[in-house]
Protein backbone atom coordinates (compact mmCIF):
# COMPACT_ATOMS: atom_id res chain seq x y z
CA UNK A 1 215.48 61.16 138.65
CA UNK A 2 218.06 59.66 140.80
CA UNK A 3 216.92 57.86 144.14
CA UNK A 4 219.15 56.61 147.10
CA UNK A 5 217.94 55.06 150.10
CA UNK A 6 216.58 55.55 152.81
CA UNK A 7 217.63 54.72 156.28
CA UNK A 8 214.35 55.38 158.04
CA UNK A 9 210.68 55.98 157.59
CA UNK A 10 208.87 58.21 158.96
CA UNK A 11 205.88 57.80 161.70
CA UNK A 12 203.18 56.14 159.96
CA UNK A 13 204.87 54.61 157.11
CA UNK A 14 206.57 50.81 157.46
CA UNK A 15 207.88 50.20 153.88
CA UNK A 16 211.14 50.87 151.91
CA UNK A 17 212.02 54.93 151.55
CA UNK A 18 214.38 56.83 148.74
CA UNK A 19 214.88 59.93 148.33
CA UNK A 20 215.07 61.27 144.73
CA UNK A 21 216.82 64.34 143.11
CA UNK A 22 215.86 66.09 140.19
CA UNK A 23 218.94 68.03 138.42
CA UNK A 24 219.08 70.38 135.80
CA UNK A 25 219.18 67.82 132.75
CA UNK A 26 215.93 66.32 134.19
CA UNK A 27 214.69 70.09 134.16
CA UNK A 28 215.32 70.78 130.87
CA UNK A 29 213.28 68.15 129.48
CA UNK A 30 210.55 69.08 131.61
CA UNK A 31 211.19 72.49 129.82
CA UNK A 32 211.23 71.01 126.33
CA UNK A 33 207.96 69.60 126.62
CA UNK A 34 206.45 72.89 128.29
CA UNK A 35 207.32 75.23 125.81
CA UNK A 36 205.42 73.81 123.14
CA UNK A 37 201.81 73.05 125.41
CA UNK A 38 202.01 76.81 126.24
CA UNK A 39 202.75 78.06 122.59
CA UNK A 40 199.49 75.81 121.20
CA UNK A 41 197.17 77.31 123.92
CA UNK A 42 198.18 80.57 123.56
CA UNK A 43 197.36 80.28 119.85
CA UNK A 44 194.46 79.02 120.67
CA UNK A 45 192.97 82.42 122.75
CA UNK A 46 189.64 83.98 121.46
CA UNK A 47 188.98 87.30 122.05
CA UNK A 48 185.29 87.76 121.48
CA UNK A 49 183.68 90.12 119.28
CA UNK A 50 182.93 93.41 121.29
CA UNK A 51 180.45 96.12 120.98
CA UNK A 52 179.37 99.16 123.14
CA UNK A 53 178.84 102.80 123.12
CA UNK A 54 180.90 105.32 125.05
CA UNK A 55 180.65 109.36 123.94
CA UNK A 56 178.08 109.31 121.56
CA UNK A 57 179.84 106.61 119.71
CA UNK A 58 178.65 103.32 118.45
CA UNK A 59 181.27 100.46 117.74
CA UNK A 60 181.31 96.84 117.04
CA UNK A 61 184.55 94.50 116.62
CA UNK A 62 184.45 90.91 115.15
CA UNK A 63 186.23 88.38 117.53
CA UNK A 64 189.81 87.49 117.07
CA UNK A 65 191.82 84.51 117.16
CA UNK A 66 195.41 84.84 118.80
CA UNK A 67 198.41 83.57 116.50
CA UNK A 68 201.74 83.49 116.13
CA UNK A 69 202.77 82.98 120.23
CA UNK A 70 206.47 82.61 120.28
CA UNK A 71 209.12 82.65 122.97
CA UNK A 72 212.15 84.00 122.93
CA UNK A 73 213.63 82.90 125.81
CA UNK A 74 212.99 80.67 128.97
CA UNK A 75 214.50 78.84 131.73
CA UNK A 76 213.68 76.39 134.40
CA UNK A 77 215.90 77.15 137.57
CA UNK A 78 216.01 75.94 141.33
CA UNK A 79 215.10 78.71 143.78
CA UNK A 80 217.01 77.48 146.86
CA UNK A 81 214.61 76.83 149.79
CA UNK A 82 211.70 77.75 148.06
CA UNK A 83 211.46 75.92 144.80
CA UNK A 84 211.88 76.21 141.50
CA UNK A 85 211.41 79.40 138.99
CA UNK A 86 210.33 79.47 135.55
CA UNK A 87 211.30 82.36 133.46
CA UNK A 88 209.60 83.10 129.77
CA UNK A 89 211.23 86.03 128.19
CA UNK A 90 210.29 88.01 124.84
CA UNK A 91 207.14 86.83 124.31
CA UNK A 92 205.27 88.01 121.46
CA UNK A 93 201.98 87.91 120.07
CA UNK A 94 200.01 88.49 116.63
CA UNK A 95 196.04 89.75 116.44
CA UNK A 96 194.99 89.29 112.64
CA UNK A 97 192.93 91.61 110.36
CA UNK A 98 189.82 91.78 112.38
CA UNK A 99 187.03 93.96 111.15
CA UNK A 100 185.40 97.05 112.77
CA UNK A 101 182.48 99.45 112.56
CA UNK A 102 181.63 102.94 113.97
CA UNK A 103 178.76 105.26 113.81
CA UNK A 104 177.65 108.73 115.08
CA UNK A 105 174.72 110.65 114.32
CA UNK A 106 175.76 113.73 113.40
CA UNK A 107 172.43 116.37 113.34
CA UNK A 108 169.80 114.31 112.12
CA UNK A 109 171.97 111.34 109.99
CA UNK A 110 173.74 108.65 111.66
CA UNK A 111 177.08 108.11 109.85
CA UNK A 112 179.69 104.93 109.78
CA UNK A 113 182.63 104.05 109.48
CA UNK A 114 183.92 100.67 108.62
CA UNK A 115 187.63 99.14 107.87
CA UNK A 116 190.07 96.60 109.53
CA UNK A 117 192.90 96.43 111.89
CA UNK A 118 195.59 94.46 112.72
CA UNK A 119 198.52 94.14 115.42
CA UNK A 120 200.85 92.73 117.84
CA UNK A 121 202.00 92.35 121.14
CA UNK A 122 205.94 92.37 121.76
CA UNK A 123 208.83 92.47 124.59
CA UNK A 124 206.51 90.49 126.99
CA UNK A 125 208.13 88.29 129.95
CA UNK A 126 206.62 86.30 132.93
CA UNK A 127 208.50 84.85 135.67
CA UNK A 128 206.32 82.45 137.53
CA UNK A 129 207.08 80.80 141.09
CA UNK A 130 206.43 76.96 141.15
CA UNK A 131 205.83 75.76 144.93
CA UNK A 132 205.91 72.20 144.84
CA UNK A 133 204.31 70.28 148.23
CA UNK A 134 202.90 67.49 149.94
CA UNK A 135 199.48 67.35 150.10
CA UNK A 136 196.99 64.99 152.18
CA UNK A 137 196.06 62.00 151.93
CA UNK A 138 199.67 59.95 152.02
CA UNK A 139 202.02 63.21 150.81
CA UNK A 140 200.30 63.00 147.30
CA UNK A 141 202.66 65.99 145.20
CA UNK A 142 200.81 68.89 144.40
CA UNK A 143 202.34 72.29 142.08
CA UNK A 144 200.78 75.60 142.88
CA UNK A 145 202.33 79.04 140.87
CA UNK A 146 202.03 82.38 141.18
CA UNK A 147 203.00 84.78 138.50
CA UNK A 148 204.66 88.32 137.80
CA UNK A 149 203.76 89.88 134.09
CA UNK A 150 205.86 92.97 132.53
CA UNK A 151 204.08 93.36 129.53
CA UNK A 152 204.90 95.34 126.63
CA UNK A 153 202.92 97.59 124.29
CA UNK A 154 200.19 96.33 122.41
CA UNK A 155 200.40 98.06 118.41
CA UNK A 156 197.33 98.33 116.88
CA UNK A 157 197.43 99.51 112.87
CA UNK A 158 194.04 100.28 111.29
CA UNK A 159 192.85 100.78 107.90
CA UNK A 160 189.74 103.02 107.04
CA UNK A 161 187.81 101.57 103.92
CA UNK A 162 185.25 104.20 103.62
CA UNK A 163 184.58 107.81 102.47
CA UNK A 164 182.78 108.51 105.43
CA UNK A 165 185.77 107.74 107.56
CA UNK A 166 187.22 111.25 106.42
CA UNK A 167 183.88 113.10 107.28
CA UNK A 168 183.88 111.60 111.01
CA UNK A 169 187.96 111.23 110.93
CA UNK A 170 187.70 112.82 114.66
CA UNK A 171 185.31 109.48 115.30
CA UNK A 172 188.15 107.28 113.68
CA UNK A 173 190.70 108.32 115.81
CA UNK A 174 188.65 108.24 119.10
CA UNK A 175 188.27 104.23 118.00
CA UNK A 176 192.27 103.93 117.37
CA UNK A 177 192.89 105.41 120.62
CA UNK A 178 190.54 103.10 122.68
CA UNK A 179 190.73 99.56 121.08
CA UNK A 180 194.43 99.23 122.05
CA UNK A 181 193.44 99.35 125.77
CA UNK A 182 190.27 97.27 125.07
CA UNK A 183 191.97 94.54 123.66
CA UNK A 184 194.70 94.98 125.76
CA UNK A 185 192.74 94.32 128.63
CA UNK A 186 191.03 91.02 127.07
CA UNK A 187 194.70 90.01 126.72
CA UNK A 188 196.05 90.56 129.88
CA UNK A 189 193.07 88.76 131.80
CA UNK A 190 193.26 85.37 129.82
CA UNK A 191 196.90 84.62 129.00
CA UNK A 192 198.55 84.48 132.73
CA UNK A 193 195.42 81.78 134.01
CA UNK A 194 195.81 80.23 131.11
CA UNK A 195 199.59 79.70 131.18
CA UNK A 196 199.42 79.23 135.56
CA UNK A 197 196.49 76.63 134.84
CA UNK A 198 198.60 74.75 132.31
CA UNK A 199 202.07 74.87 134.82
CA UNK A 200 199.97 73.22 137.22
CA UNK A 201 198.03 70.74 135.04
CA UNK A 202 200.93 69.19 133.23
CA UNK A 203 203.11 69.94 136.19
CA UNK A 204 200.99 67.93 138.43
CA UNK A 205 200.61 64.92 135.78
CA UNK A 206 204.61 64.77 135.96
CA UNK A 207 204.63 64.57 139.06
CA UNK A 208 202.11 61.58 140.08
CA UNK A 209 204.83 59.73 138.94
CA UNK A 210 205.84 60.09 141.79
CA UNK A 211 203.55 58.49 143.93
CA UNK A 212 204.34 54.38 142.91
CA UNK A 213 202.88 51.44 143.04
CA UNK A 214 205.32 48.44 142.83
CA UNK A 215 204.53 44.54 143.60
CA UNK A 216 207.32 42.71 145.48
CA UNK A 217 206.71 39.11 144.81
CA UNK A 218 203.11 37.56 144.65
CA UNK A 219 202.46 38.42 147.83
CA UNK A 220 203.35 42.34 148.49
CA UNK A 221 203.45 45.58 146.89
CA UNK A 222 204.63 48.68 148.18
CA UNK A 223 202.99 52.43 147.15
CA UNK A 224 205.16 55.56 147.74
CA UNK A 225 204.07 58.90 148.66
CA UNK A 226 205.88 61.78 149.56
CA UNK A 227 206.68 62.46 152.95
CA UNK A 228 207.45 65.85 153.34
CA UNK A 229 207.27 68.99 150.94
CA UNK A 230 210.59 68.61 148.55
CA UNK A 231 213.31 71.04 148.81
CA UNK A 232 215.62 73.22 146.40
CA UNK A 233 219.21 73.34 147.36
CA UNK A 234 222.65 73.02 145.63
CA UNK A 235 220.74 73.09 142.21
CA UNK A 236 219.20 70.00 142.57
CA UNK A 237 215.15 69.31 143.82
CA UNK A 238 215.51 66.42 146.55
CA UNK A 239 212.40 64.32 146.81
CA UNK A 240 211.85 62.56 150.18
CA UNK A 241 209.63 59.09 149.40
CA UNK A 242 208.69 56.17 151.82
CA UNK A 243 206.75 53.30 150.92
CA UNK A 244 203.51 51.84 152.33
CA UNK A 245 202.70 47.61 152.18
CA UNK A 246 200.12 47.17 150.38
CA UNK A 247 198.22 44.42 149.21
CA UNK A 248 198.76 43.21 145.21
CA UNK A 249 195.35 43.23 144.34
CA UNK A 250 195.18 47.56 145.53
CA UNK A 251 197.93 48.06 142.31
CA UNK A 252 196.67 48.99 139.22
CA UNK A 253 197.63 46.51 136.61
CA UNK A 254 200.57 46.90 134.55
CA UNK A 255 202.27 48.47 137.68
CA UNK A 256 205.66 46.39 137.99
């Protein structure tokens, strides 16, 4: 980040000001380090075993573990005026062999059905709006997001194990046609928190490096906050930081 200085401070604050601009190098390593936070979480996603009943039919699933999250594409761009936009493009997902069960009594006998299924999730993208402002006490930076999913189908293949499956093959392919939208659903209502959560988390540790504490001498140190909500213009974030005199002793250690 590149600071320059400035010629006034604003009411309240006494100290030294800069402002400081973030380009699209700076960016892009923010980006590098993203990428790879949101791929292990994703991973990381548990869908939990499921069970119910729904037109005569029983059915349980064992839980599944998400794997193989990749991107195919993303970029970190200034939105002028407003911020800064992140875009994640062919996402893709893979749901491992996961067991399954089904039963319906038919006249008097209750028959089942057992066998495993596996699956993906491809041609995903998320563009997510990154709002970056100045929050109270003493402009302390603060990242909120908001994001816009087009998802892509979710594939489900499933093998029957059992000679039963052909007696209650209309039971079978009631279950094929329902778990796509039941995992589907599991899906779709744990990745975007996850991957807003984890903008704002690590977007918000970035940024408190913003906010510094520096001694002057023995005597003085001076703390910087922000001291206005940054801007977005002429691809480049502008930062707008004045400093506060402050006692040594109120620095953490370390802080030169």
């Amino acid at each position: 980040m590149k600071r320059a200085l400035v010629a006034a401070n604003p009411p309240g604050f006494t100290g030294p000001g800069v402002v400081g601009t973030i380009g699209g190098q700076g960016l892009q390593k923010i980006l590098n380090g993203l990428i790879p936070m949101i791929v292990k979480e994703v991973n990381g996603i548990v869908i939990p075993a499921m069970s119910g009943k729904a037109s005569g039919i029983e059915y349980s699933i064992g839980a599944i573990t998400v794997g193989g999250f990749t991107v195919g594409g993303s970029s970190l761009t200034f939105v002028e005026g407003k911020g800064l936009n992140l875009k994640l493009g062919g996402l893709g997902l893979a749901l491992p062999s996961t067991s399954f069960r089904i039963k319906k009594k038919i006249l008097f006998t209750h028959v089942s059905c057992s066998g495993h299924f596996n699956g993906g999730l491809a041609n995903t993208g998320v563009n997510v709006g990154i709002n970056i402002s100045a929050i109270e006490p003493k402009g302390t930076p603060k990242i909120t997001s908001v994001s816009t999913w087009t998802w892509g189908p979710l594939n489900v293949n499933v093998k029957l194990s059992n000679v039963f499956c052909k007696i209650i093959k209309d039971i079978a392919s009631w279950f094929i046609g329902n778990i796509n939208s039941k995992i589907e659903n599991v899906i779709k209502s744990k990745i975007p928190p996850l991957i807003n959560n984890l903008i704002n988390t690590k977007g918000n540790e970035i940024l408190s490096d913003l906010v510094l504490n520096k001694n002057i001498g023995k005597d003085v140190a001076v703390t910087y906050y922000l001291t206005q909500n940054p801007t977005s213009a002429n691809d480049a974030l502008s930062v707008y930081l004045s400093g506060e005199f402050v006692k040594p002793t109120t620095v953490a250690s370390g802080d030169n």
